[in-house]
PDB file of N, CA and C in Angstrom:
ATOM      1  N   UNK A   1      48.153  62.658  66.502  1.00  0.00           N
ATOM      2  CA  UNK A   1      47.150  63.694  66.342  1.00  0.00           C
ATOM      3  C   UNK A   1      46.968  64.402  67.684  1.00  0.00           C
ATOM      4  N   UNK A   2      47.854  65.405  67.767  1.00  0.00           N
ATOM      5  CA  UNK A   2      47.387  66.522  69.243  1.00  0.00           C
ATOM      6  C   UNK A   2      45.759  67.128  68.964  1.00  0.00           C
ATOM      7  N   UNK A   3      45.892  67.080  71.069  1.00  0.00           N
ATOM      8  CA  UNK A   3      44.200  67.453  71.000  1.00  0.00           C
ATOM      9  C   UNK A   3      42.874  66.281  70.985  1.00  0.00           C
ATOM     10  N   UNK A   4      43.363  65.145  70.150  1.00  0.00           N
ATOM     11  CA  UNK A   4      42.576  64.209  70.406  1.00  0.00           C
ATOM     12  C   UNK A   4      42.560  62.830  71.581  1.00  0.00           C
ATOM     13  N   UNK A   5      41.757  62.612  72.335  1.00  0.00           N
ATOM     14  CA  UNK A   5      41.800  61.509  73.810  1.00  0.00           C
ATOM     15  C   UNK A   5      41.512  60.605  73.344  1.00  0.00           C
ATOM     16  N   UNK A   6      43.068  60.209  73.081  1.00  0.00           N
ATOM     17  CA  UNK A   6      42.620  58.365  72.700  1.00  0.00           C
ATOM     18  C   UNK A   6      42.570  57.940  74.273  1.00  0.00           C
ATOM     19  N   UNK A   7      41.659  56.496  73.771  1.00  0.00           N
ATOM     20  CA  UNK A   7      41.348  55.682  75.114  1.00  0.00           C
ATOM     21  C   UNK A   7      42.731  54.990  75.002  1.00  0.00           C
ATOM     22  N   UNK A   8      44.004  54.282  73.979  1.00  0.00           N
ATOM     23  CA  UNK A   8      44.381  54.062  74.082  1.00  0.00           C
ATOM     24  C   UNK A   8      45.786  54.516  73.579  1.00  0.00           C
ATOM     25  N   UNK A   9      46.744  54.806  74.100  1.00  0.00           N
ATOM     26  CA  UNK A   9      48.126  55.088  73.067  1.00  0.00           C
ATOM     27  C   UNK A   9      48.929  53.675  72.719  1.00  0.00           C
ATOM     28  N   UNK A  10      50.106  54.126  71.588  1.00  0.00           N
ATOM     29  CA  UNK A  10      50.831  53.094  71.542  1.00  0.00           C
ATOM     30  C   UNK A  10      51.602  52.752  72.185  1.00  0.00           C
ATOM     31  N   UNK A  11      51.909  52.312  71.700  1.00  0.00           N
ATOM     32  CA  UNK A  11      53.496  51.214  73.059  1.00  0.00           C
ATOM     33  C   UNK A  11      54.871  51.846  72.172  1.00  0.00           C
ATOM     34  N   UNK A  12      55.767  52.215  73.070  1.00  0.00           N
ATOM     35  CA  UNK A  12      56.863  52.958  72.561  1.00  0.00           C
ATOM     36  C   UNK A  12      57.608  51.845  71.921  1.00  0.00           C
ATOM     37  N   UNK A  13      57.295  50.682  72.454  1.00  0.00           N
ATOM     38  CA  UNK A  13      58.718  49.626  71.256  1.00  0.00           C
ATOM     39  C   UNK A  13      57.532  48.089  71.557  1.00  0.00           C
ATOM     40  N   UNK A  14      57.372  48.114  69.413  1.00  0.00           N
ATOM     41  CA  UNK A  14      57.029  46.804  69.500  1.00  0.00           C
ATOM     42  C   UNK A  14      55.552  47.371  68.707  1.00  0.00           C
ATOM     43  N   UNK A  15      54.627  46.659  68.698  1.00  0.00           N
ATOM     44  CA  UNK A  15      53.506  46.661  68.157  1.00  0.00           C
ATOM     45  C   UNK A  15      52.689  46.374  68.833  1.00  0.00           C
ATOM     46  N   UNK A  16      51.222  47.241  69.555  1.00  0.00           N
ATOM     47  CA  UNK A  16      49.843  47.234  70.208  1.00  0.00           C
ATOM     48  C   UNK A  16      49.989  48.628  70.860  1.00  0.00           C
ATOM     49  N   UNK A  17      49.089  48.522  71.542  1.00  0.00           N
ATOM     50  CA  UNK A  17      48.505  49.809  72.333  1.00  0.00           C
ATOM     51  C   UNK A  17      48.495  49.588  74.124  1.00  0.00           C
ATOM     52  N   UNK A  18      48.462  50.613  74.903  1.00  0.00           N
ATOM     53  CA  UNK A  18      48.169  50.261  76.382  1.00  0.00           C
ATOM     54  C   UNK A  18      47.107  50.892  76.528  1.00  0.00           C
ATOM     55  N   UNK A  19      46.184  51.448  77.909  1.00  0.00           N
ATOM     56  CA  UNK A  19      45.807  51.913  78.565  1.00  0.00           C
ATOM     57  C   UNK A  19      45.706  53.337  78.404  1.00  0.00           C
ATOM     58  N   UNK A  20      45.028  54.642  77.833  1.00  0.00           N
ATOM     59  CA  UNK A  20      45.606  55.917  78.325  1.00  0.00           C
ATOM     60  C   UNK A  20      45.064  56.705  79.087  1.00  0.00           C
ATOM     61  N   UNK A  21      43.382  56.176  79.397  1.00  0.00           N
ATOM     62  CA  UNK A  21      42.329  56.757  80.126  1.00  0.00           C
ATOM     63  C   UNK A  21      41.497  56.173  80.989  1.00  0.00           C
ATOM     64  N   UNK A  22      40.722  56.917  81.797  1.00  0.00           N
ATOM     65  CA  UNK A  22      39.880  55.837  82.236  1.00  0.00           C
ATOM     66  C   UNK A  22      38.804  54.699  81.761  1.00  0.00           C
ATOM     67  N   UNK A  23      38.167  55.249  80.376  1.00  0.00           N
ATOM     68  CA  UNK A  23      37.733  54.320  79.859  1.00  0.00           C
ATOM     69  C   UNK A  23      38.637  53.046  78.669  1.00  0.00           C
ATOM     70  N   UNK A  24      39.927  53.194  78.802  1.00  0.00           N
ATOM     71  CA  UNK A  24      40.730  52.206  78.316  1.00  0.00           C
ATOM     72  C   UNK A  24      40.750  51.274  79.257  1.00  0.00           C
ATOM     73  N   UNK A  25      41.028  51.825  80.350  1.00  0.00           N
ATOM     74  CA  UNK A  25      41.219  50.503  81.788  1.00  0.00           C
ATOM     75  C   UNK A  25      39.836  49.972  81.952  1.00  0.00           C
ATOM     76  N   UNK A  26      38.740  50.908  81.915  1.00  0.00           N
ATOM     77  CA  UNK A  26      37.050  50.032  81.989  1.00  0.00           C
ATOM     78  C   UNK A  26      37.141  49.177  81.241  1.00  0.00           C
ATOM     79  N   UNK A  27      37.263  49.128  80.011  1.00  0.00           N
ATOM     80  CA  UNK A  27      37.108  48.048  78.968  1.00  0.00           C
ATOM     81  C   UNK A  27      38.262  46.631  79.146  1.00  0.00           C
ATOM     82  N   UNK A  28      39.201  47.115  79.761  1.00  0.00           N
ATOM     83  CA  UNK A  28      39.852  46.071  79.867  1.00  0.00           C
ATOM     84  C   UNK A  28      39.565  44.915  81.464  1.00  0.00           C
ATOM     85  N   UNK A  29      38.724  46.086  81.872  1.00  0.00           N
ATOM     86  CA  UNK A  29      38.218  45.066  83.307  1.00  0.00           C
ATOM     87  C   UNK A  29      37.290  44.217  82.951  1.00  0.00           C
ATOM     88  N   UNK A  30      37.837  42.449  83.246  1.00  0.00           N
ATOM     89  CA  UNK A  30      37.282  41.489  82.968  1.00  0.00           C
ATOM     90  C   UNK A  30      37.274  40.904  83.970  1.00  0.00           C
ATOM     91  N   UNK A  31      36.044  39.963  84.266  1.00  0.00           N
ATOM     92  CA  UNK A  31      35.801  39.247  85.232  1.00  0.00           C
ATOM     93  C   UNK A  31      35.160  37.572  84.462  1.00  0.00           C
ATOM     94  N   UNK A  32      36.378  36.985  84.952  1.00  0.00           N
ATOM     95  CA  UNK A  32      35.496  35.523  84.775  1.00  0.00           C
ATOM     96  C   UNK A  32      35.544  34.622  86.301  1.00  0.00           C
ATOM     97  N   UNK A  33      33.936  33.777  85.902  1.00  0.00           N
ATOM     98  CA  UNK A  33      33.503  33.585  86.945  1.00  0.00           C
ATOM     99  C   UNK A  33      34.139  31.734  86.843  1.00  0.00           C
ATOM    100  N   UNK A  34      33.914  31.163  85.630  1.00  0.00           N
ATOM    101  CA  UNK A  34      34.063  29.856  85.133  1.00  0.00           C
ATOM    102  C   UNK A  34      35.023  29.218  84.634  1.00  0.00           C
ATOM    103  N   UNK A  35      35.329  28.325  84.750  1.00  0.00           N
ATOM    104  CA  UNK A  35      36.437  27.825  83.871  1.00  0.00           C
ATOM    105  C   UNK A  35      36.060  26.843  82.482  1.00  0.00           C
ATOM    106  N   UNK A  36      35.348  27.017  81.901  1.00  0.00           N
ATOM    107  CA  UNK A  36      34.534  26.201  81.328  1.00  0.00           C
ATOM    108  C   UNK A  36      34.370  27.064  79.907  1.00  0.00           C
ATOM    109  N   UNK A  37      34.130  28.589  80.145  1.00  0.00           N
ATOM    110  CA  UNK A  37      33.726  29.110  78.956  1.00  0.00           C
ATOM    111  C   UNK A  37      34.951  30.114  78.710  1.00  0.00           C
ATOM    112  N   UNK A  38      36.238  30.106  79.520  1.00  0.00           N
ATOM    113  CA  UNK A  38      37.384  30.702  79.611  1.00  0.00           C
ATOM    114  C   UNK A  38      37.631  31.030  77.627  1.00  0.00           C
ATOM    115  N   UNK A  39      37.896  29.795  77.441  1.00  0.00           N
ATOM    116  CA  UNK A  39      38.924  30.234  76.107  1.00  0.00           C
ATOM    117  C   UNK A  39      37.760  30.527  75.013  1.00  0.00           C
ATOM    118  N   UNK A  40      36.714  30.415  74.904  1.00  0.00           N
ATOM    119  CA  UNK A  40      35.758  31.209  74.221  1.00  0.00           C
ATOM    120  C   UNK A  40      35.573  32.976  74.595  1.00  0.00           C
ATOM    121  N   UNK A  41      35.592  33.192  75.669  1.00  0.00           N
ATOM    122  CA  UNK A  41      35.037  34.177  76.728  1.00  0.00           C
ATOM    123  C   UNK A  41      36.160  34.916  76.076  1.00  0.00           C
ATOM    124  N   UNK A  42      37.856  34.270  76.226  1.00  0.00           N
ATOM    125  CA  UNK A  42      38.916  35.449  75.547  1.00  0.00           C
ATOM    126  C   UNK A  42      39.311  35.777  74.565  1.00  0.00           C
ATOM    127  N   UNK A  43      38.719  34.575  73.308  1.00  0.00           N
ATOM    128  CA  UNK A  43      38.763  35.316  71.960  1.00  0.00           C
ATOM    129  C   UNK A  43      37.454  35.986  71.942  1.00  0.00           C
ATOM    130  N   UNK A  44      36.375  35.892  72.496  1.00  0.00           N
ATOM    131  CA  UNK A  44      35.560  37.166  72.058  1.00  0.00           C
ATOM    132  C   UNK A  44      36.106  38.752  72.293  1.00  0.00           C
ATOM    133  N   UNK A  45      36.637  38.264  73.262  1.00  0.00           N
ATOM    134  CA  UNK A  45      37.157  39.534  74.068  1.00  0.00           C
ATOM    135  C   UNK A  45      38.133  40.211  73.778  1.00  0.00           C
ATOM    136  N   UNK A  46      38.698  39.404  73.493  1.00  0.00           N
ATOM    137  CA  UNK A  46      40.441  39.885  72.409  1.00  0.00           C
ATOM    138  C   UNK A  46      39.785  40.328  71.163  1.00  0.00           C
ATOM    139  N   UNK A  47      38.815  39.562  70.279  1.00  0.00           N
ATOM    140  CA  UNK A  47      38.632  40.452  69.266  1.00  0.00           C
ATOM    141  C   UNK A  47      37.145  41.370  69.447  1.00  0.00           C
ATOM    142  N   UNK A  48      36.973  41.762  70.578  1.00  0.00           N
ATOM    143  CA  UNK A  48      36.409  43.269  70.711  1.00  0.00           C
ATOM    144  C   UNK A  48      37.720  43.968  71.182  1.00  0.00           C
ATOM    145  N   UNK A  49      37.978  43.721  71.966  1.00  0.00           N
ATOM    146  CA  UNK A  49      39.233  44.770  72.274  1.00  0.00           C
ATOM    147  C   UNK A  49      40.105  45.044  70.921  1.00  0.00           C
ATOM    148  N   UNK A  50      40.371  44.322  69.981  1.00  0.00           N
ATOM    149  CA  UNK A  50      41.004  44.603  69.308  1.00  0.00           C
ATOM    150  C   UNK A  50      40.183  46.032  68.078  1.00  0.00           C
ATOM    151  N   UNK A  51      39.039  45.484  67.798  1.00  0.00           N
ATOM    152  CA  UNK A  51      37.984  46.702  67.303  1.00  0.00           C
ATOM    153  C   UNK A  51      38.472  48.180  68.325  1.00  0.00           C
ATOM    154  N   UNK A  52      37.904  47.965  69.521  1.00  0.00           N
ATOM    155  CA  UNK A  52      38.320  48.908  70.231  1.00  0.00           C
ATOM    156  C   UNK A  52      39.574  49.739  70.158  1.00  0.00           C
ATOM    157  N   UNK A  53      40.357  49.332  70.160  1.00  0.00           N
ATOM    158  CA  UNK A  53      41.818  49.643  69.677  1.00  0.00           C
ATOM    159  C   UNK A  53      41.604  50.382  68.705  1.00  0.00           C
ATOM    160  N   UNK A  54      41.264  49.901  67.726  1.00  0.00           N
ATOM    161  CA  UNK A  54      41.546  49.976  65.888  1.00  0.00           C
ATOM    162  C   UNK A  54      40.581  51.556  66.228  1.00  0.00           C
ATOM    163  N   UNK A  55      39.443  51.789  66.711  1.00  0.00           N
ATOM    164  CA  UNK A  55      38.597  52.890  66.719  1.00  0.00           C
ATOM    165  C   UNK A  55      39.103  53.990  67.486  1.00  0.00           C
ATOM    166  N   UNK A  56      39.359  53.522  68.813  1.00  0.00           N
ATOM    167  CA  UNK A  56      39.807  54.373  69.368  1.00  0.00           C
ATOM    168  C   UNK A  56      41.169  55.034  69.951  1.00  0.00           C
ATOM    169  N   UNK A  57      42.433  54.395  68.853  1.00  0.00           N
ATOM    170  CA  UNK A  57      43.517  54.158  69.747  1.00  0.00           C
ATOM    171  C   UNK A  57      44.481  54.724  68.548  1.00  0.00           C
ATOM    172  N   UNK A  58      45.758  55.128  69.122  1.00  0.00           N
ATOM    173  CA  UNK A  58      46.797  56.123  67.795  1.00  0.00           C
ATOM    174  C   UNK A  58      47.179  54.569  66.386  1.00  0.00           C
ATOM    175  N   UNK A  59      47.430  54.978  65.858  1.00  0.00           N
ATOM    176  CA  UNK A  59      47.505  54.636  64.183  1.00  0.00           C
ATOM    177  C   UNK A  59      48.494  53.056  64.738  1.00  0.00           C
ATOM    178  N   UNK A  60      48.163  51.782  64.484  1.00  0.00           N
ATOM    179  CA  UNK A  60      49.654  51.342  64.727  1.00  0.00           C
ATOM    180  C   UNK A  60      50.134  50.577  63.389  1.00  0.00           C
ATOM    181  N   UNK A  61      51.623  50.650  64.241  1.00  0.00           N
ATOM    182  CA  UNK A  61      52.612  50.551  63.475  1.00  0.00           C
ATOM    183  C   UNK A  61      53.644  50.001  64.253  1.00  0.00           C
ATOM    184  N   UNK A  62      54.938  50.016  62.997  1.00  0.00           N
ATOM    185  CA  UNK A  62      56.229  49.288  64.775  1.00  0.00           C
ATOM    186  C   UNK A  62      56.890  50.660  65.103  1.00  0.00           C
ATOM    187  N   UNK A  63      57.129  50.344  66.778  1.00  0.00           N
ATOM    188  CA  UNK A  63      57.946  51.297  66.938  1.00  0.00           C
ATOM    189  C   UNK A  63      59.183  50.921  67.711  1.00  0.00           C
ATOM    190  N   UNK A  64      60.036  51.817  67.687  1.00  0.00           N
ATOM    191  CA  UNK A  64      61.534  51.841  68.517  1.00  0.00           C
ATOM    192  C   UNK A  64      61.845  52.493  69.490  1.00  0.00           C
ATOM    193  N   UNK A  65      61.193  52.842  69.755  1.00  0.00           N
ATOM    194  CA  UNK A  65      61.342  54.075  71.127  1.00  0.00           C
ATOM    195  C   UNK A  65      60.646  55.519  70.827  1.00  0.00           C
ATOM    196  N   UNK A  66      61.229  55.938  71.792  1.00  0.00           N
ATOM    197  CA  UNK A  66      60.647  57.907  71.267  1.00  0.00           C
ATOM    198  C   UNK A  66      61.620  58.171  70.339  1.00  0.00           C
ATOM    199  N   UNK A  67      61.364  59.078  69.288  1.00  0.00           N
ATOM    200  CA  UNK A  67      62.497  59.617  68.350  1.00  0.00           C
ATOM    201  C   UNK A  67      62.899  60.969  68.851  1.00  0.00           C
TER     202      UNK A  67
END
């Protein structure tokens, strides 16, 4: 969709999204302080980011490169 600022685009080969703006990289800045609440702390986080994605990021699907 030209014209529209995704926070995130897709990945040219393979399935997910990267980075495309500055607020794609904000959201992905994480800070842990503990080791204790680690693997809780990254599935919350993985599945907000993944919402995030899904809202703000191009359609996915698989891809193969540029066509």
């Amino acid at each position: 969709m030209k014209g529209r600022n995704y926070w995130f685009k897709a990945k040219n080969y393979g399935l997910g999204w990267t980075p495309a703006s500055w607020q794609g990289w904000i959201i992905l800045k994480s800070v842990t302080g503990n080791i204790t609440g680690f693997l809780l702390e990254n599935i919350v986080f993985i599945g907000i980011l993944f919402m995030i994605c899904m809202m703000t990021g191009e359609k996915p699907k698989w891809r193969w490169g540029k066509k």
